[in-house]
Protein backbone atom coordinates (compact mmCIF):
# COMPACT_ATOMS: atom_id res chain seq x y z
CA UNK A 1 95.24 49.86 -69.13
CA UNK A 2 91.77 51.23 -69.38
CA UNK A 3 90.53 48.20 -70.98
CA UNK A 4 91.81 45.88 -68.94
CA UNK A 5 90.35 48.20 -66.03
CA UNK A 6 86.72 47.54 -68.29
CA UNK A 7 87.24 43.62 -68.27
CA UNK A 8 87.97 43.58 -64.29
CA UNK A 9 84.77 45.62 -63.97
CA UNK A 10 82.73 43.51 -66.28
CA UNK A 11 84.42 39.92 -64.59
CA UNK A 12 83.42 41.76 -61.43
CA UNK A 13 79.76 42.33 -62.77
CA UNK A 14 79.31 39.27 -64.36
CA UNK A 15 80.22 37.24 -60.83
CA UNK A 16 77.69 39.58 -59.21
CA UNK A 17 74.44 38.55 -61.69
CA UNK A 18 75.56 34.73 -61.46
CA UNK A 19 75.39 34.75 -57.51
CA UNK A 20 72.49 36.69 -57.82
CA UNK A 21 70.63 33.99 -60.40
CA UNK A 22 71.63 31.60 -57.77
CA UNK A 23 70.58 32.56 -54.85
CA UNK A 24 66.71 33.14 -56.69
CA UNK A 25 66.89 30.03 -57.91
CA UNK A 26 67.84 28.91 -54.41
CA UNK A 27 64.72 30.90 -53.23
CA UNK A 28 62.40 29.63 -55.80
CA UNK A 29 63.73 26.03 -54.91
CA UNK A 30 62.64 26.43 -51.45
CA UNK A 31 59.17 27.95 -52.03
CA UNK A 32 58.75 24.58 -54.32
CA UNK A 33 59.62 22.44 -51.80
CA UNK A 34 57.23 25.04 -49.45
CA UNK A 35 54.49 24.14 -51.87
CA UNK A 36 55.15 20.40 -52.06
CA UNK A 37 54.83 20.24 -48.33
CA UNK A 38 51.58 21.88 -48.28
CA UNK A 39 50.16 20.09 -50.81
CA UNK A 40 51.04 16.67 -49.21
CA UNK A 41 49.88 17.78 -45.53
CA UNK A 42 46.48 18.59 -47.60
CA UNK A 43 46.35 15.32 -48.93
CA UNK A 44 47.23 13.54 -46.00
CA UNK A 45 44.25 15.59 -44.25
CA UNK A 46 41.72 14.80 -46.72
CA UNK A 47 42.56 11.32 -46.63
CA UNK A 48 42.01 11.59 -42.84
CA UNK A 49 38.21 12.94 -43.59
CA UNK A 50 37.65 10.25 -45.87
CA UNK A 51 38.53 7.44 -43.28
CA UNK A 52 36.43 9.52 -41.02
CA UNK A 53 34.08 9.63 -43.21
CA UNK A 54 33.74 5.72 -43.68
CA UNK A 55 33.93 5.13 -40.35
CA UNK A 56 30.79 7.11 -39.52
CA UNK A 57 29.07 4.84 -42.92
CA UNK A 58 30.03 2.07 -40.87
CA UNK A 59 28.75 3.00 -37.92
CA UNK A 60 25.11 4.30 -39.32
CA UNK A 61 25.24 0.83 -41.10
CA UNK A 62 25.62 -1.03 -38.32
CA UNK A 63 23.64 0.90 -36.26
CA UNK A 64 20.80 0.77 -39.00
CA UNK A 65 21.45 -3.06 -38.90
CA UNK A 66 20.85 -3.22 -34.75
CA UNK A 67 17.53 -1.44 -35.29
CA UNK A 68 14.33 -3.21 -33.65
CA UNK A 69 12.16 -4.62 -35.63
CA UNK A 70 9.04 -2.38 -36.37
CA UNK A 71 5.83 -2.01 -33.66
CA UNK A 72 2.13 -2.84 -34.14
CA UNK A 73 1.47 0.04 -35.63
CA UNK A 74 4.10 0.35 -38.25
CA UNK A 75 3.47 -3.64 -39.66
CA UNK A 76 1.55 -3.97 -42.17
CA UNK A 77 -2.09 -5.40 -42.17
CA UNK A 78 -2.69 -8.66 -41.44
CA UNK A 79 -6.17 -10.12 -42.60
CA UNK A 80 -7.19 -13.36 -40.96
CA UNK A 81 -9.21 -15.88 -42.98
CA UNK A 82 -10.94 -17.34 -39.57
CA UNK A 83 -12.51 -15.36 -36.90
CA UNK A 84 -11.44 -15.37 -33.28
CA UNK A 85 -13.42 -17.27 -30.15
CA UNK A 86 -14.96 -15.07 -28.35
CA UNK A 87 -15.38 -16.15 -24.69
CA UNK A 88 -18.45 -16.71 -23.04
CA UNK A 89 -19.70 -13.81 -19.95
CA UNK A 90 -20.26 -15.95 -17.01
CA UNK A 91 -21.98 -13.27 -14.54
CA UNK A 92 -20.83 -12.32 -11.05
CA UNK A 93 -22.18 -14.92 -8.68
CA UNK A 94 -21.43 -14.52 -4.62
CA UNK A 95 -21.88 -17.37 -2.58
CA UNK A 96 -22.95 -16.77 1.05
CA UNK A 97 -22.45 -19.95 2.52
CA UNK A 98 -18.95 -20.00 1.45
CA UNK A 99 -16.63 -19.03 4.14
CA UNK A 100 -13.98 -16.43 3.41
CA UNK A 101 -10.43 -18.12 3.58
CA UNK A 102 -8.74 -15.27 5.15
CA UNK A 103 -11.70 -15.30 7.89
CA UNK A 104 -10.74 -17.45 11.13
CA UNK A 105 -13.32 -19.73 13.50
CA UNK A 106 -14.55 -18.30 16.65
CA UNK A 107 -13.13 -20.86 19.46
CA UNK A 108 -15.60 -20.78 21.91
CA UNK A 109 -14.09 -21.94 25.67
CA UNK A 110 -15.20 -24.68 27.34
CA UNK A 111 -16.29 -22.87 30.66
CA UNK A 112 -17.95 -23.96 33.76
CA UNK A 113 -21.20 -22.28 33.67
CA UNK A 114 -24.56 -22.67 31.94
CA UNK A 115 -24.21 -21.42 27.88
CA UNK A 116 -25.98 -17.91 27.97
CA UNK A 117 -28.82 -19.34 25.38
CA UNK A 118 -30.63 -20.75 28.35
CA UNK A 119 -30.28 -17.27 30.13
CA UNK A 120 -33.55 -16.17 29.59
CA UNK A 121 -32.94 -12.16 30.57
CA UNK A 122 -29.72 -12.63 28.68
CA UNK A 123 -32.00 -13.67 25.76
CA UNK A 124 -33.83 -10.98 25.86
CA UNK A 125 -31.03 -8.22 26.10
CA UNK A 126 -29.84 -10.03 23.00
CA UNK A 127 -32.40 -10.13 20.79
CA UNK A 128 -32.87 -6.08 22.16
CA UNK A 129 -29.61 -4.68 21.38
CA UNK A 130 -28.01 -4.44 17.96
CA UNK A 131 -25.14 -6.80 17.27
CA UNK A 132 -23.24 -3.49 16.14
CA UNK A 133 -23.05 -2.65 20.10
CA UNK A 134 -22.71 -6.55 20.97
CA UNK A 135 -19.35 -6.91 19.38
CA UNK A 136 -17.36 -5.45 22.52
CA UNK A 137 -18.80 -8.26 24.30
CA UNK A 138 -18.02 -10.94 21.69
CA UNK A 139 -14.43 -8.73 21.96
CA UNK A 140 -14.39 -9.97 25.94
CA UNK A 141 -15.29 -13.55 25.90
CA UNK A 142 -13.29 -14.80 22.61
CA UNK A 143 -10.92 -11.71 21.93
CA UNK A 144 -11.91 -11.29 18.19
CA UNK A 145 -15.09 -8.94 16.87
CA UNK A 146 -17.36 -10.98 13.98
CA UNK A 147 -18.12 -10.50 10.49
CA UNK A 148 -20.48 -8.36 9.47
CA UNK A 149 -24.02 -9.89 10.16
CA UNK A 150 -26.44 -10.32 13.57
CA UNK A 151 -26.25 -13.88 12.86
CA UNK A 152 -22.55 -14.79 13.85
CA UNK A 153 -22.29 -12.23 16.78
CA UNK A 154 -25.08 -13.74 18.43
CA UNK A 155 -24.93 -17.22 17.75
CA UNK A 156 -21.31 -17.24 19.24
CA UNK A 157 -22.57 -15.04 22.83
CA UNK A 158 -25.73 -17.90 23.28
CA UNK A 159 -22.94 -20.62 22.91
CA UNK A 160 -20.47 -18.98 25.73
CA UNK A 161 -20.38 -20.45 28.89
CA UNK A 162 -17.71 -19.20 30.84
CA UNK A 163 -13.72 -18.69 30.86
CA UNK A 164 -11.31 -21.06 30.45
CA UNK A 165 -8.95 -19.88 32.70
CA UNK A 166 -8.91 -19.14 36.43
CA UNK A 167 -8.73 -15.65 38.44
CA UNK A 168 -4.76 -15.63 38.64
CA UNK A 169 -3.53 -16.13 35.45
CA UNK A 170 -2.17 -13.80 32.84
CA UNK A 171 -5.51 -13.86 30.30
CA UNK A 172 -7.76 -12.55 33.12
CA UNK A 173 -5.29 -9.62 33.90
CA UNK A 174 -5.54 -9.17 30.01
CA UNK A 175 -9.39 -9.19 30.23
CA UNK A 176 -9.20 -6.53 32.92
CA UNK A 177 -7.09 -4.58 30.91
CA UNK A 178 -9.88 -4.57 27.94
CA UNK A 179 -12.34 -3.30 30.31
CA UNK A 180 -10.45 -1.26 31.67
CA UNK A 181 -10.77 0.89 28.56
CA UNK A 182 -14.55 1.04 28.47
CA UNK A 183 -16.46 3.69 29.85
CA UNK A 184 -18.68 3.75 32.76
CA UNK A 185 -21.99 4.20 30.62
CA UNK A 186 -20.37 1.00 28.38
CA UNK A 187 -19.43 -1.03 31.53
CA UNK A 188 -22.69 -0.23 33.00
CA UNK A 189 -24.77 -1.37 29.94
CA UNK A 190 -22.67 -4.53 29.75
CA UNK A 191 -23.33 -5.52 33.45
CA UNK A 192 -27.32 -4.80 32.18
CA UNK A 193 -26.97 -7.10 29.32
CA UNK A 194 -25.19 -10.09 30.76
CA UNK A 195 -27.52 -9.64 34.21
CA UNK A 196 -24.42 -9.63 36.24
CA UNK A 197 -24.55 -8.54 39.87
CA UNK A 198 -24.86 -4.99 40.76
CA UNK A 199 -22.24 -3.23 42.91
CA UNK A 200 -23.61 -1.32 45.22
CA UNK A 201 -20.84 1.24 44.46
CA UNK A 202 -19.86 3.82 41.57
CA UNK A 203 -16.61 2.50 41.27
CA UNK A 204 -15.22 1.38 37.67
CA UNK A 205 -13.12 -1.66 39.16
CA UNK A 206 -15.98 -2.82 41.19
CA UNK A 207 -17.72 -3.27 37.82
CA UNK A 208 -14.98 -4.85 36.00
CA UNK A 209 -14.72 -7.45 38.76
CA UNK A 210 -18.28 -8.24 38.45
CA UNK A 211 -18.51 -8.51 34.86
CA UNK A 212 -15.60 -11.24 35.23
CA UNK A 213 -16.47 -12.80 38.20
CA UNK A 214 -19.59 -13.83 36.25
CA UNK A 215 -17.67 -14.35 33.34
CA UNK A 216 -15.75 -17.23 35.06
CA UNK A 217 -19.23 -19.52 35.71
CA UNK A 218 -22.13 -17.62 34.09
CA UNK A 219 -25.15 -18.75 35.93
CA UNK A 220 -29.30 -17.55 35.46
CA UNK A 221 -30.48 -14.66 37.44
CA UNK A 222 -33.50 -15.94 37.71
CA UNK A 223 -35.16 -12.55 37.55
CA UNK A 224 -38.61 -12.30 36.20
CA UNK A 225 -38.48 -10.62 32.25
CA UNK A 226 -40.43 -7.11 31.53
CA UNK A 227 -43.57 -7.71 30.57
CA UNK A 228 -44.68 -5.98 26.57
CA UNK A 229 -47.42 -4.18 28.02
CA UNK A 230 -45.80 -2.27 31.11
CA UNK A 231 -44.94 1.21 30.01
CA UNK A 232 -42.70 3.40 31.70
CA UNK A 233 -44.96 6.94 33.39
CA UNK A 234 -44.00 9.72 31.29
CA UNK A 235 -42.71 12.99 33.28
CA UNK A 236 -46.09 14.69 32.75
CA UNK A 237 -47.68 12.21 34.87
CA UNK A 238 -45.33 12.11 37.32
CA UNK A 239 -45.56 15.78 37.83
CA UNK A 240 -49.62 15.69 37.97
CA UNK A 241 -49.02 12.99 40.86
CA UNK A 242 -46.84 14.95 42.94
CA UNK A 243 -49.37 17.88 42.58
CA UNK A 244 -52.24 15.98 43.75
CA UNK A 245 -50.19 14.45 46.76
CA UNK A 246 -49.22 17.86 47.66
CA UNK A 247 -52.86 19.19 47.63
């Protein structure tokens, strides 16, 4: 009985190691498949880097082939057998007789009075005054101011002879305008120079309408010029005569 007893124990022992063996070689089974797994998801992910890794060749080779072509600077020296022209210096030369084309021609209106050449005291103020001070008169009878230059200002005021227009139209209420903006000194001194009649009042439209009333038919004064000689008494003298009258 007891040895029977011994062979159940060792049957029992025996069936105990063999499930044992197999469930480690189970175990070790599934770490090797573990491993295999690893070691083909590492391969497959350095396979992906190498693609990468050709794709960016690709890239710097193509980008390498779009490169521009290389400056100035960076070709190399060129040595030329023949030497260049060189172009003749032609110096600056200004032409004064040679109108500007952006410059326009002073129209000068066929009026009804005498041209202001053959004024003689209109000569005179002419010749007197600066055509710096002359072009808001050449401003009033042709609505433009000159070049630079005495020549053109002056030329055009001898060769005016009145207003094309009449008192009621809409270029006389523009002229009045024009005036209308001067000063009295300025509209005095223009009534001076263009020996227009006087007012006998202060008043600044009285002037205006007698600087265009003659404007519309410019006629000769007829006044006598100042003579070279005749000099103006200085105050001194003045105040030695009223002394002497007093006494």
């Amino acid at each position: 009985m007891e040895e029977s007893v011994n062979e159940m124990e060792g049957a029992g022992t025996s069936q105990a190691n063999e499930e044992e063996s197999t469930e480690e070689s189970k175990e070790e089974e599934s770490k090797e498949e573990e491993s295999k797994e690893e070691e083909s998801k590492e391969e497959e992910s350095k396979e992906a880097e190498e693609s990468t890794s050709k794709d960016d060749d690709g890239d710097d080779d193509s980008d390498s082939e779009e490169e521009l072509p290389p400056g100035l600077l960076e070709r190399p020296v060129e040595i030329f057998e023949n030497k260049r022209d060189r172009k003749k210096c032609v110096p600056f030369s200004f032409d004064e007789k040679s109108p500007s084309p952006n410059k326009k021609k002073v129209e000068i209106p066929e009026g009804k009075g005498v041209k202001l050449g053959e004024h003689p005291h209109v000569n005179y103020q002419l010749d007197k005054n600066p055509s710096q001070d002359l072009k808001i008169i050449h401003r009033l009878f042709f609505g433009s101011v000159p070049g630079k230059g005495a020549h053109g200002c002056k030329t055009n005021l001898r060769n005016f002879c009145g207003f094309a227009f009449d008192e009621d139209s809409i270029e006389y209420r523009r002229k009045e305008e024009y005036l209308g903006r001067f000063t009295m000194a300025n509209l005095k001194w223009t009534v001076t120079v263009l020996d227009c009649d006087k007012p006998t009042g202060k008043n600044k439209d009285q002037l205006i309408s007698s600087i265009l009333t003659w404007c519309l038919n410019p006629q000769p004064s007829g006044k006598p010029l100042p003579t070279k000689g005749a000099k103006t008494p200085s105050k001194k003298n003045t105040k030695k005569e009223g002394h002497k009258e007093k006494e």
